[in-house]
PDB file of N, CA and C in Angstrom:
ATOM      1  N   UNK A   1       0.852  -1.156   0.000  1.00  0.00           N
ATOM      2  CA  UNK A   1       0.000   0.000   0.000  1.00  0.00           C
ATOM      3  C   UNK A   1       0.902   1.223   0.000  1.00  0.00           C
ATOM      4  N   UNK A   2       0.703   2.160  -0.530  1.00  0.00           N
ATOM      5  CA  UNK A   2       1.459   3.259  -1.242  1.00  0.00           C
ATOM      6  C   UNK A   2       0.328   4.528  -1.735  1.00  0.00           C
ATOM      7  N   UNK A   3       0.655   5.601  -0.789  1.00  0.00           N
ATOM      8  CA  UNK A   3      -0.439   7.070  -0.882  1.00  0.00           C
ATOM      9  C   UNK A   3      -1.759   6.421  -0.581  1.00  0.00           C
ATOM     10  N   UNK A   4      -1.774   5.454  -0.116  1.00  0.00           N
ATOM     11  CA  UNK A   4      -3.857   5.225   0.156  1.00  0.00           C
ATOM     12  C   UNK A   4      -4.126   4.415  -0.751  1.00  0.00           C
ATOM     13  N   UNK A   5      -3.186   3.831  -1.857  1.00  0.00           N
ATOM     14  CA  UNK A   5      -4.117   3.086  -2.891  1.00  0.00           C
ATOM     15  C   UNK A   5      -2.984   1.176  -2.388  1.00  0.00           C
ATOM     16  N   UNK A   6      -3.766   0.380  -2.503  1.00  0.00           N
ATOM     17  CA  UNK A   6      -3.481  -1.097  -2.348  1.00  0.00           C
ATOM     18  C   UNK A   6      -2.916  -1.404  -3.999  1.00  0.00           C
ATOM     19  N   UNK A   7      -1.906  -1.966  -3.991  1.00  0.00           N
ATOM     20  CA  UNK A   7      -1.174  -2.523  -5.344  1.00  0.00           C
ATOM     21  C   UNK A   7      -0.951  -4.255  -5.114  1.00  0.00           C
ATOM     22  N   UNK A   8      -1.614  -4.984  -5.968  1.00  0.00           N
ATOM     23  CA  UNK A   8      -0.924  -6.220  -6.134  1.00  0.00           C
ATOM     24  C   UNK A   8      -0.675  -7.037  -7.264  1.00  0.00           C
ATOM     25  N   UNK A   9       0.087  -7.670  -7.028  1.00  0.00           N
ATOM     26  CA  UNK A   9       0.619  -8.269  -8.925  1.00  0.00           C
ATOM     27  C   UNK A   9      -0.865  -9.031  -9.265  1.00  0.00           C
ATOM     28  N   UNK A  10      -0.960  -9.003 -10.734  1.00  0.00           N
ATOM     29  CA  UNK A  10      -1.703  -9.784 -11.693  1.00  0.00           C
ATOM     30  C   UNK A  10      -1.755 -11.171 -11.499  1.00  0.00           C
ATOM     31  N   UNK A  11      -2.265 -11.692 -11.391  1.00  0.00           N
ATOM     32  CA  UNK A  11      -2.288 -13.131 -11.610  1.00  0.00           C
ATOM     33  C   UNK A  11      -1.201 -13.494 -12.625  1.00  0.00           C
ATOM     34  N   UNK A  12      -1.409 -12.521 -13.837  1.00  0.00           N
ATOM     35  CA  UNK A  12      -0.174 -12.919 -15.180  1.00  0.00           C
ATOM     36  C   UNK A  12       0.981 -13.171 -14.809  1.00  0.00           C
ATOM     37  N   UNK A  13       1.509 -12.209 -13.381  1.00  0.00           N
ATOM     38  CA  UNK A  13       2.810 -12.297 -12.882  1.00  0.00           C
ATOM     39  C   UNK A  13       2.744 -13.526 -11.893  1.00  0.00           C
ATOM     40  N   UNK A  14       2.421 -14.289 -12.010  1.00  0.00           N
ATOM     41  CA  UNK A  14       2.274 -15.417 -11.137  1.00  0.00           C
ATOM     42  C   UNK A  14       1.401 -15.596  -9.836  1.00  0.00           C
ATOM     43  N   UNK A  15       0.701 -14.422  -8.883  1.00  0.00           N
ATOM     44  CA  UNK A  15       0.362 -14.188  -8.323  1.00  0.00           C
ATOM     45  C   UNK A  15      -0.658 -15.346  -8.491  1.00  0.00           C
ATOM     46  N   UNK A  16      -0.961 -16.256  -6.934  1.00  0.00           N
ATOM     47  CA  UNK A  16      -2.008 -17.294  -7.274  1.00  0.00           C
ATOM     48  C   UNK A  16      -3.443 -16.884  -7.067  1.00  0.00           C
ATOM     49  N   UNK A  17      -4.117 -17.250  -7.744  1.00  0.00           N
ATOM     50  CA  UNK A  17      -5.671 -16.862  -7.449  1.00  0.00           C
ATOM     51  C   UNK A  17      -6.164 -17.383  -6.369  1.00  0.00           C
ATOM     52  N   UNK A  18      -5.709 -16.733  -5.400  1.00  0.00           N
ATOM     53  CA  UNK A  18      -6.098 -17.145  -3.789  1.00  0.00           C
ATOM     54  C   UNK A  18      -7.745 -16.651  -3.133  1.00  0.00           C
ATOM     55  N   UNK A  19      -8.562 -17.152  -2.685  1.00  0.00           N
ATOM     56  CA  UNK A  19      -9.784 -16.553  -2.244  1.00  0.00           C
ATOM     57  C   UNK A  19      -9.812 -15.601  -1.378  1.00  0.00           C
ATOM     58  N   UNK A  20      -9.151 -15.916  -0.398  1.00  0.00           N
ATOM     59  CA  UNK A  20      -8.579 -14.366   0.247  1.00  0.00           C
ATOM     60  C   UNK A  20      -7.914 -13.043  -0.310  1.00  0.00           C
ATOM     61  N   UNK A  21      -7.394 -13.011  -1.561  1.00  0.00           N
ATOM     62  CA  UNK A  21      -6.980 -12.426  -2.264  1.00  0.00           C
ATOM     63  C   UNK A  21      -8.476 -11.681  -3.085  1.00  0.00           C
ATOM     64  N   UNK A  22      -8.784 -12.982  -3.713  1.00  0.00           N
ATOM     65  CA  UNK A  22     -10.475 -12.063  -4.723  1.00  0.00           C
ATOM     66  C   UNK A  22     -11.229 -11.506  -3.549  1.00  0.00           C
ATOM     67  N   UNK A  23     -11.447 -11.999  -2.312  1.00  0.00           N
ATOM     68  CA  UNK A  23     -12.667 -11.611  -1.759  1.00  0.00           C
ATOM     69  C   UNK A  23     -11.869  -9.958  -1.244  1.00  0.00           C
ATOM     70  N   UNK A  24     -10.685  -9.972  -1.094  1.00  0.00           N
ATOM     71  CA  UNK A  24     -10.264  -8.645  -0.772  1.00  0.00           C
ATOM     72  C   UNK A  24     -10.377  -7.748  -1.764  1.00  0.00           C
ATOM     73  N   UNK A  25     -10.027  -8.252  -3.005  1.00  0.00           N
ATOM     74  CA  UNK A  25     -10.871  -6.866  -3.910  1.00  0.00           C
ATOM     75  C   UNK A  25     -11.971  -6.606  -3.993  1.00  0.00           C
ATOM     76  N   UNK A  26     -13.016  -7.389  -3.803  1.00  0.00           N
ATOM     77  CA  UNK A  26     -14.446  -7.198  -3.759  1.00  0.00           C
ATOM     78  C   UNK A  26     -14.356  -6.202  -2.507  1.00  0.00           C
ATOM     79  N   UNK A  27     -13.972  -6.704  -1.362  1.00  0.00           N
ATOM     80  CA  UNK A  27     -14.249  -5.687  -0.297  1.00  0.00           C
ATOM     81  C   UNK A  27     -13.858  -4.629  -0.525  1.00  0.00           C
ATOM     82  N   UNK A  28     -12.837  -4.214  -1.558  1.00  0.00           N
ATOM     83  CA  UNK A  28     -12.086  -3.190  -0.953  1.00  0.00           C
ATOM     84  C   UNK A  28     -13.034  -2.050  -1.534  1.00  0.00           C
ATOM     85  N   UNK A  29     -13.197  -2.606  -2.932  1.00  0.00           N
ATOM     86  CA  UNK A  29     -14.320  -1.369  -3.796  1.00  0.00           C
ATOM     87  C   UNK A  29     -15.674  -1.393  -2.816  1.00  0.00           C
ATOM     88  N   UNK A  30     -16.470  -2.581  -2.179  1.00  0.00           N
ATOM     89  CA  UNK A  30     -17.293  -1.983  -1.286  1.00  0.00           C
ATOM     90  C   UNK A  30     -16.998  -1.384   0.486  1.00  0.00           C
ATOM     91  N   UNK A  31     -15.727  -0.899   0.882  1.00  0.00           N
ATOM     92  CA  UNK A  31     -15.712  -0.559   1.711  1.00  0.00           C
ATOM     93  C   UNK A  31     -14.884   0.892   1.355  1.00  0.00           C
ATOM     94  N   UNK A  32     -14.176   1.262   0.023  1.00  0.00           N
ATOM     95  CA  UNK A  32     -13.892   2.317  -0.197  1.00  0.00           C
ATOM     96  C   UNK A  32     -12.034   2.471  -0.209  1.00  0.00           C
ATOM     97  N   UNK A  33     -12.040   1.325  -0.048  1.00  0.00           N
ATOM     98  CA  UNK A  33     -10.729   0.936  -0.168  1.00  0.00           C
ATOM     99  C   UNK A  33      -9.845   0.907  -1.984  1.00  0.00           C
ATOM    100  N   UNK A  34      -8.968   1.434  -2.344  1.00  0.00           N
ATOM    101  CA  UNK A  34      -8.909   1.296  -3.509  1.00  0.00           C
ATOM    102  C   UNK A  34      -7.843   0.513  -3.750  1.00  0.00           C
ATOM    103  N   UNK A  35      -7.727  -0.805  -4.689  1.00  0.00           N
ATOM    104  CA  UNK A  35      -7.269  -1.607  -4.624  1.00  0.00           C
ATOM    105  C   UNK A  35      -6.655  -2.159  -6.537  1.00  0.00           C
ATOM    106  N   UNK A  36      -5.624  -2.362  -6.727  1.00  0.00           N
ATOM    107  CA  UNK A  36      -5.721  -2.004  -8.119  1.00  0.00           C
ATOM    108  C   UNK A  36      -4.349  -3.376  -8.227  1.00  0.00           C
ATOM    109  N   UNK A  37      -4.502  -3.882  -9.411  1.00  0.00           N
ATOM    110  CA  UNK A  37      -3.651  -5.054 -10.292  1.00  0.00           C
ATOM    111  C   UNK A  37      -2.396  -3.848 -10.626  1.00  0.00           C
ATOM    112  N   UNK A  38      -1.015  -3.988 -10.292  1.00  0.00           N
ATOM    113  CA  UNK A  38      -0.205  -3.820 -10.824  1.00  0.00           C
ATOM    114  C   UNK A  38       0.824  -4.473 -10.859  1.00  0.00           C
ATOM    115  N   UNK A  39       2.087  -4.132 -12.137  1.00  0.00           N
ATOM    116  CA  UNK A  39       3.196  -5.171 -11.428  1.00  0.00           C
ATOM    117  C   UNK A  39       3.943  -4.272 -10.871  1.00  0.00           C
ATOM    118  N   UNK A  40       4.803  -4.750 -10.023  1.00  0.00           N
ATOM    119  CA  UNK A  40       5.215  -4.535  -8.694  1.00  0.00           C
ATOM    120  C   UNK A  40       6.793  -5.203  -8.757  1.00  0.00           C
ATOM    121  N   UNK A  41       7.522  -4.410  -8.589  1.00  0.00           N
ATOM    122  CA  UNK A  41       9.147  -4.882  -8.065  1.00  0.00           C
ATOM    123  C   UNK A  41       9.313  -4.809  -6.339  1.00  0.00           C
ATOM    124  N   UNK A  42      10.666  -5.230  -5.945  1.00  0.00           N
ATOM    125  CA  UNK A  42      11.235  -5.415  -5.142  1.00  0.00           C
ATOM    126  C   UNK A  42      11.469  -3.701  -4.255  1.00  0.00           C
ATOM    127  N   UNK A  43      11.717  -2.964  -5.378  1.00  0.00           N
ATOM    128  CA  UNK A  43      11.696  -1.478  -4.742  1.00  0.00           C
ATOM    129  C   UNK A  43      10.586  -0.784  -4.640  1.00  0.00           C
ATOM    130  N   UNK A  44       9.341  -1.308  -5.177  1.00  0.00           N
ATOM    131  CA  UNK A  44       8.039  -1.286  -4.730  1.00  0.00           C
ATOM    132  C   UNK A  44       7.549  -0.959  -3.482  1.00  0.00           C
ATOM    133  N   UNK A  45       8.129  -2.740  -3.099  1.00  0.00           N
ATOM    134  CA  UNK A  45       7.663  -3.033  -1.574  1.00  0.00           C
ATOM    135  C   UNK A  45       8.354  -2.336  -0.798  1.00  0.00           C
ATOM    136  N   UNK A  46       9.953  -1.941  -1.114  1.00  0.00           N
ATOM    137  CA  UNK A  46      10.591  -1.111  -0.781  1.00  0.00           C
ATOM    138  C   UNK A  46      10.237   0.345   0.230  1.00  0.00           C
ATOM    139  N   UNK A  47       9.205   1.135  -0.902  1.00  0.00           N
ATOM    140  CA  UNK A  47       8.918   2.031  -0.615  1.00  0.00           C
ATOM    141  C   UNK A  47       7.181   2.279  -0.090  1.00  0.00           C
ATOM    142  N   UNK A  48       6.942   1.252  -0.044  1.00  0.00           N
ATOM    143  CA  UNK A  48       5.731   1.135   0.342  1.00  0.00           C
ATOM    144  C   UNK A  48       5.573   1.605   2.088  1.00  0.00           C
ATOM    145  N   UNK A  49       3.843   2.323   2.127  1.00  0.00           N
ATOM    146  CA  UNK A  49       3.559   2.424   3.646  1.00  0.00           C
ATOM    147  C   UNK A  49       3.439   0.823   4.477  1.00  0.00           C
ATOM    148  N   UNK A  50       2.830   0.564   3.885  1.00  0.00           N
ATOM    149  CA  UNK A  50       2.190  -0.772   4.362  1.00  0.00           C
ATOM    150  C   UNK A  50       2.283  -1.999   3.520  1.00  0.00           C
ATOM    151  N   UNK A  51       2.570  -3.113   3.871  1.00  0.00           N
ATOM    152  CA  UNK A  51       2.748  -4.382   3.253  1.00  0.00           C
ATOM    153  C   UNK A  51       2.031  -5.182   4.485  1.00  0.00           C
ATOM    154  N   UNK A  52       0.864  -6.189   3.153  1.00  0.00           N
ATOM    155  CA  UNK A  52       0.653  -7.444   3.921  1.00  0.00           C
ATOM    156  C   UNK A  52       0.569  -8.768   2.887  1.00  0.00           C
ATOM    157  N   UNK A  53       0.264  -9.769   3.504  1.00  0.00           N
ATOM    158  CA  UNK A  53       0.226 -10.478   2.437  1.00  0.00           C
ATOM    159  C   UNK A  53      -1.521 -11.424   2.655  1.00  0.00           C
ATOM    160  N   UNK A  54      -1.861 -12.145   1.514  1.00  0.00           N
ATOM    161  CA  UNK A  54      -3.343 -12.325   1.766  1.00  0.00           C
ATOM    162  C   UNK A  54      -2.683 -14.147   1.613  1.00  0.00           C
ATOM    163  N   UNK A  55      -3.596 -15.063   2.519  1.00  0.00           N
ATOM    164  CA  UNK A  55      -3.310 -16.321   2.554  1.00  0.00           C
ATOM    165  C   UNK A  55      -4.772 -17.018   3.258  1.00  0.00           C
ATOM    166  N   UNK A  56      -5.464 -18.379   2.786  1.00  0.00           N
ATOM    167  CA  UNK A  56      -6.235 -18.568   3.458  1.00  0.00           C
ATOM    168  C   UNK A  56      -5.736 -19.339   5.005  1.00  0.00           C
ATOM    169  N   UNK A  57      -4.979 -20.018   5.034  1.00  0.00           N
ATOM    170  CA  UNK A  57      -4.527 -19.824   6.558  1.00  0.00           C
ATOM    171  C   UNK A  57      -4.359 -18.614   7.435  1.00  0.00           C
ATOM    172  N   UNK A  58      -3.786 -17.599   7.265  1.00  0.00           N
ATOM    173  CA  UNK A  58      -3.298 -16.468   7.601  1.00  0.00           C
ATOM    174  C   UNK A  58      -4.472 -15.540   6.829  1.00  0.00           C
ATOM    175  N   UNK A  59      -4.811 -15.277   6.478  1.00  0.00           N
ATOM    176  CA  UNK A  59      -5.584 -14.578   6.401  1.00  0.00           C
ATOM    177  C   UNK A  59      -5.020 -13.034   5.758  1.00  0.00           C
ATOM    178  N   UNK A  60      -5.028 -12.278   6.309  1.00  0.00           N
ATOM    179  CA  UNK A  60      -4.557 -10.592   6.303  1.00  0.00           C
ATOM    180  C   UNK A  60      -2.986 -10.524   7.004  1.00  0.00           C
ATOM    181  N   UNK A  61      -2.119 -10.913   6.560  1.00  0.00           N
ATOM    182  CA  UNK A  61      -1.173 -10.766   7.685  1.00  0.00           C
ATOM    183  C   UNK A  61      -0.428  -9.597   7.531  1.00  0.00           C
ATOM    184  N   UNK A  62      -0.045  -8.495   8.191  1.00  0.00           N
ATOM    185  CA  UNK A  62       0.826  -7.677   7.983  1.00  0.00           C
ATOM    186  C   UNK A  62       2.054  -8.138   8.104  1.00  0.00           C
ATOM    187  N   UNK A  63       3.286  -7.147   6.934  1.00  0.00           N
ATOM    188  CA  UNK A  63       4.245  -7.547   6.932  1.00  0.00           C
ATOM    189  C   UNK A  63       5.274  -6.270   7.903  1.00  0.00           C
ATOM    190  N   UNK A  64       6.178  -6.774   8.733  1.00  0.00           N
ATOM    191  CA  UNK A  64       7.285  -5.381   9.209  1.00  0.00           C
ATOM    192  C   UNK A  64       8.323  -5.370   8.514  1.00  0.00           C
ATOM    193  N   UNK A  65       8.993  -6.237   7.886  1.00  0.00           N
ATOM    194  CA  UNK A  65      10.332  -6.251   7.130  1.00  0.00           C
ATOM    195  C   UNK A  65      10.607  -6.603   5.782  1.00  0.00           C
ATOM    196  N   UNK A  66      10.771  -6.023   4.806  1.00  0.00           N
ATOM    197  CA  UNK A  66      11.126  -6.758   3.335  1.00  0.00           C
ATOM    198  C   UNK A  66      12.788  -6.495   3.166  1.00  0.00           C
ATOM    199  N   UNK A  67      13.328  -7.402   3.234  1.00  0.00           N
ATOM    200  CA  UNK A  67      14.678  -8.117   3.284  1.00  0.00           C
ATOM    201  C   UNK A  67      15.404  -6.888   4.850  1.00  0.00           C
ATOM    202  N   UNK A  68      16.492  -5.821   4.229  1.00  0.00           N
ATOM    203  CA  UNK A  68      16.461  -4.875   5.445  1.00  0.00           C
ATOM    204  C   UNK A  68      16.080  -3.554   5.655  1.00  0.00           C
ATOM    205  N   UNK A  69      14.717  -3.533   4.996  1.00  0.00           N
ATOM    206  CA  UNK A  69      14.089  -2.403   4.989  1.00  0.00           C
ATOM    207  C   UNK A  69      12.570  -2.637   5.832  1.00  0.00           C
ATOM    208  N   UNK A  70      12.419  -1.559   6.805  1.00  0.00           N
ATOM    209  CA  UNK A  70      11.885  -2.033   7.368  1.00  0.00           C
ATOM    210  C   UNK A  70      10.327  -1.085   7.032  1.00  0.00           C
ATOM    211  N   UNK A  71       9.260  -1.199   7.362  1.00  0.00           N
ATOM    212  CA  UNK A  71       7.894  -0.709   6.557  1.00  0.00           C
ATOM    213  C   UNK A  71       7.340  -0.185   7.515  1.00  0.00           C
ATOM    214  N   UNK A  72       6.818   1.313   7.401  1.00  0.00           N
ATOM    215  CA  UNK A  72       6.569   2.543   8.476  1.00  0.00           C
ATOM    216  C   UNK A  72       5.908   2.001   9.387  1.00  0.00           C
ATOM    217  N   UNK A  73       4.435   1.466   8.446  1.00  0.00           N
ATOM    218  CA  UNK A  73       3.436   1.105   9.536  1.00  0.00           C
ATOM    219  C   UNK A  73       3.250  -0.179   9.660  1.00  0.00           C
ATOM    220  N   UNK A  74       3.261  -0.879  10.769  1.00  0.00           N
ATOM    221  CA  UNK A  74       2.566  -2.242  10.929  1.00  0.00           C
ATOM    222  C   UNK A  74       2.001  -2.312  12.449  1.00  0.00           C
ATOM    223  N   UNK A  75       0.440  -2.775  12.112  1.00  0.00           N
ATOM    224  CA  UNK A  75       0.098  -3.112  10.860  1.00  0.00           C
ATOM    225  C   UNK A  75       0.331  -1.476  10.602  1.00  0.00           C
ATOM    226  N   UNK A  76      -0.594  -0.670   9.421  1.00  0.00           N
ATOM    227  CA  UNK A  76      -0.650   0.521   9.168  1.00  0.00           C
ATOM    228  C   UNK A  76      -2.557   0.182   9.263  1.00  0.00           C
ATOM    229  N   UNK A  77      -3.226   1.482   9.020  1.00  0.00           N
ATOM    230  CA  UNK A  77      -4.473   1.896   9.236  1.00  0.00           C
ATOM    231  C   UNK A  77      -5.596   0.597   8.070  1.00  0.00           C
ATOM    232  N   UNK A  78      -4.509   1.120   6.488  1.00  0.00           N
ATOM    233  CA  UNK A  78      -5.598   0.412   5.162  1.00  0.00           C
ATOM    234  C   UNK A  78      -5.516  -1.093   6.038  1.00  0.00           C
ATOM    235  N   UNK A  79      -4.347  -1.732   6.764  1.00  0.00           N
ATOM    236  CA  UNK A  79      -3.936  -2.899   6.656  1.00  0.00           C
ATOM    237  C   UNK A  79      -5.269  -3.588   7.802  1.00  0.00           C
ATOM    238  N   UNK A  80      -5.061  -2.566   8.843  1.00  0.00           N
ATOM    239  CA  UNK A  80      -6.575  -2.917   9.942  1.00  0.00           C
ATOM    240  C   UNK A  80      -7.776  -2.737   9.572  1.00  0.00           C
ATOM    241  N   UNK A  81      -7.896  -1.853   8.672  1.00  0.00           N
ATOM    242  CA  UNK A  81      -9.420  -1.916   7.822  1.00  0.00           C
ATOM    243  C   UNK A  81      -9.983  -3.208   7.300  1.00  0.00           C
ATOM    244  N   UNK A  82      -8.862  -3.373   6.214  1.00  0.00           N
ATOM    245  CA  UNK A  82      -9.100  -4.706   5.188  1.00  0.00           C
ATOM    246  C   UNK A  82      -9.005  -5.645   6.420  1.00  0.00           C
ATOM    247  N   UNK A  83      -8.223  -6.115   8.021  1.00  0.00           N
ATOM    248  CA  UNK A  83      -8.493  -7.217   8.286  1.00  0.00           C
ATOM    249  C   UNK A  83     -10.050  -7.622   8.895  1.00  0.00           C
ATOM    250  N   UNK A  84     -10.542  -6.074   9.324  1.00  0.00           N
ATOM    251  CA  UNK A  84     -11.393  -6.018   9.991  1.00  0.00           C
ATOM    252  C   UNK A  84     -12.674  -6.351   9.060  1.00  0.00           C
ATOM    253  N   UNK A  85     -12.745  -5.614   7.786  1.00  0.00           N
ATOM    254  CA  UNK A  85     -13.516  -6.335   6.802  1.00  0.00           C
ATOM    255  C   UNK A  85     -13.647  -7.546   6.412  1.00  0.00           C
ATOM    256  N   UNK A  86     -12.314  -8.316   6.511  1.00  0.00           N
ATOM    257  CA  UNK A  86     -12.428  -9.518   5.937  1.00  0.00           C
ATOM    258  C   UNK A  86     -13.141 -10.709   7.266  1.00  0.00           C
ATOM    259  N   UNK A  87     -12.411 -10.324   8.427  1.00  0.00           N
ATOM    260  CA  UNK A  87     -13.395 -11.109   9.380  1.00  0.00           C
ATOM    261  C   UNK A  87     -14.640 -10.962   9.483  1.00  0.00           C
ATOM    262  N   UNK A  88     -14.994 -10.181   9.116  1.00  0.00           N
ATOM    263  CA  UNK A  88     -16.543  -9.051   9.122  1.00  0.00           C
ATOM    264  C   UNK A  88     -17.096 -10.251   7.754  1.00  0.00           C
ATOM    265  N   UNK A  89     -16.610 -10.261   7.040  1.00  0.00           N
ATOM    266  CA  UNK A  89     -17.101 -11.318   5.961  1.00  0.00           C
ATOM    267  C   UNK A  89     -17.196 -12.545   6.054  1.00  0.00           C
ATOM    268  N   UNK A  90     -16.019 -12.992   6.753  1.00  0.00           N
ATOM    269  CA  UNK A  90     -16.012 -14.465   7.115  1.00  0.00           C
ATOM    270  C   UNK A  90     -17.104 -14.636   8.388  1.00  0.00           C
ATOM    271  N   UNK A  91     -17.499 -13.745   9.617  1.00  0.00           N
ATOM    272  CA  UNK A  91     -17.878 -14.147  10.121  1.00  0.00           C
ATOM    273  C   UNK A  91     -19.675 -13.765   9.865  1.00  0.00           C
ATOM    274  N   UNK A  92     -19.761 -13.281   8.746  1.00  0.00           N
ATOM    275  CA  UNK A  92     -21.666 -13.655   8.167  1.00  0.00           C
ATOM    276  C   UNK A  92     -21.671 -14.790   7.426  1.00  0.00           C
ATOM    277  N   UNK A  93     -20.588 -15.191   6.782  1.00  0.00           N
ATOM    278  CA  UNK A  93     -20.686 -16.750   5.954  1.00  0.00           C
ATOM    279  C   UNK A  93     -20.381 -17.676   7.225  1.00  0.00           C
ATOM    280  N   UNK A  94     -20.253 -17.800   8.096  1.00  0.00           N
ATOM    281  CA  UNK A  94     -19.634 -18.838   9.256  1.00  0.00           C
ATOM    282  C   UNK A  94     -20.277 -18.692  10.371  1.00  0.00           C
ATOM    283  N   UNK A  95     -21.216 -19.414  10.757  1.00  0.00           N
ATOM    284  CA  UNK A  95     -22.325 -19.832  11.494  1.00  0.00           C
ATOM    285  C   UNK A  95     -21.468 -20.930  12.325  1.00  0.00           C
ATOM    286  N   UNK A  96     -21.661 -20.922  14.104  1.00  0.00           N
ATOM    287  CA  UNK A  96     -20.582 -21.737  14.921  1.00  0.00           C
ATOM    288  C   UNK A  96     -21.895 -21.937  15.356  1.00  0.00           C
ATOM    289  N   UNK A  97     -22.625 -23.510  15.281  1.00  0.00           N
ATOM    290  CA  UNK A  97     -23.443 -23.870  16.619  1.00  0.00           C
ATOM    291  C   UNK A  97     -23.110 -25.357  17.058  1.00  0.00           C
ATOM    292  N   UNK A  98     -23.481 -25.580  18.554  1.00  0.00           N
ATOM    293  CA  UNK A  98     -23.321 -26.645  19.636  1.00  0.00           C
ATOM    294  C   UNK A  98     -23.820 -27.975  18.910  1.00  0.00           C
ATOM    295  N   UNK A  99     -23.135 -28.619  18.419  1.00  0.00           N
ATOM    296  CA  UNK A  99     -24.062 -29.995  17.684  1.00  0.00           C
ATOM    297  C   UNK A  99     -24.393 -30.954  19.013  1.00  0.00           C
ATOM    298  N   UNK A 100     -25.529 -31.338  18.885  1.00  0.00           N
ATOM    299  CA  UNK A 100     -26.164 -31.762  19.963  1.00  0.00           C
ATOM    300  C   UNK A 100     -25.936 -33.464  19.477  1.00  0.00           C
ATOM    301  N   UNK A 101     -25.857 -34.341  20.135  1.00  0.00           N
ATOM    302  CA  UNK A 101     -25.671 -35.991  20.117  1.00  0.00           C
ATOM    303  C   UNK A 101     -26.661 -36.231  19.405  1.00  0.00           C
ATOM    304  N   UNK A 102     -28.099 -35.889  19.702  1.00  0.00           N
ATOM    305  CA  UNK A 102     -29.131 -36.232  18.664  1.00  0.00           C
ATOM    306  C   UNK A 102     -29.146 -35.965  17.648  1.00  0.00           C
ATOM    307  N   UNK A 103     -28.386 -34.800  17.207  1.00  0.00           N
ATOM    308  CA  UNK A 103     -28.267 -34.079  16.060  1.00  0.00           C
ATOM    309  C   UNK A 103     -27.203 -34.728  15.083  1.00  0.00           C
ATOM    310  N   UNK A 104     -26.542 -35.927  15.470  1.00  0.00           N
ATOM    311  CA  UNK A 104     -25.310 -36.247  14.828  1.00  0.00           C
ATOM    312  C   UNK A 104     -24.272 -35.718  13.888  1.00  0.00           C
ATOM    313  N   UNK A 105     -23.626 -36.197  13.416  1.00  0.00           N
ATOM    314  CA  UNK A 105     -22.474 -35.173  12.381  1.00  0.00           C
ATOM    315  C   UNK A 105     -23.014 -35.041  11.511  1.00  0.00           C
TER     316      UNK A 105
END
């Protein structure tokens, strides 16, 4: 993240089509977040405010270090938005109830 706007490589550049990844662009245009396909070098991340990376284990993770440069904010503000959205999403699709013995698996 760089001036307020979110940058991440294309899929073309290898970037995998991760679901945590699509569902974060969907959020980002409905929460006002601006979020855009670019390619992206090493001095990129470099100069970037904020770095995270999107994973369905991990989820939103912010990053503090790209090799020995270290990244202003962590997390930074966009980076707590988007995690807070994305749990905000996961937790209307994800219903937790008590399965009862009668109720079996």
């Amino acid at each position: 993240m760089r001036g307020g706007i979110v940058q991440t490589p294309p899929l073309s550049a290898g970037s995998l089509p991760g679901i945590t990844r699509q569902v974060l662009l969907e959020l980002g245009r409905k929460i006002g977040v601006s979020i855009v396909e670019s390619s992206l070098g090493l001095e990129d991340l470099y100069r970037s405010d904020e770095v995270f990376v999107t994973s369905t284990k991990r989820k939103v993770q912010p990053v503090g270090q790209v090799e020995d440069h270290r990244v202003p904010q962590v997390p930074g503000a966009v980076t707590q938005c988007l995690v807070r959205a994305f749990s905000d999403y996961v937790g209307k699709f994800c219903e937790f109830r008590t399965v009862k013995p009668e109720d079996g698996l």
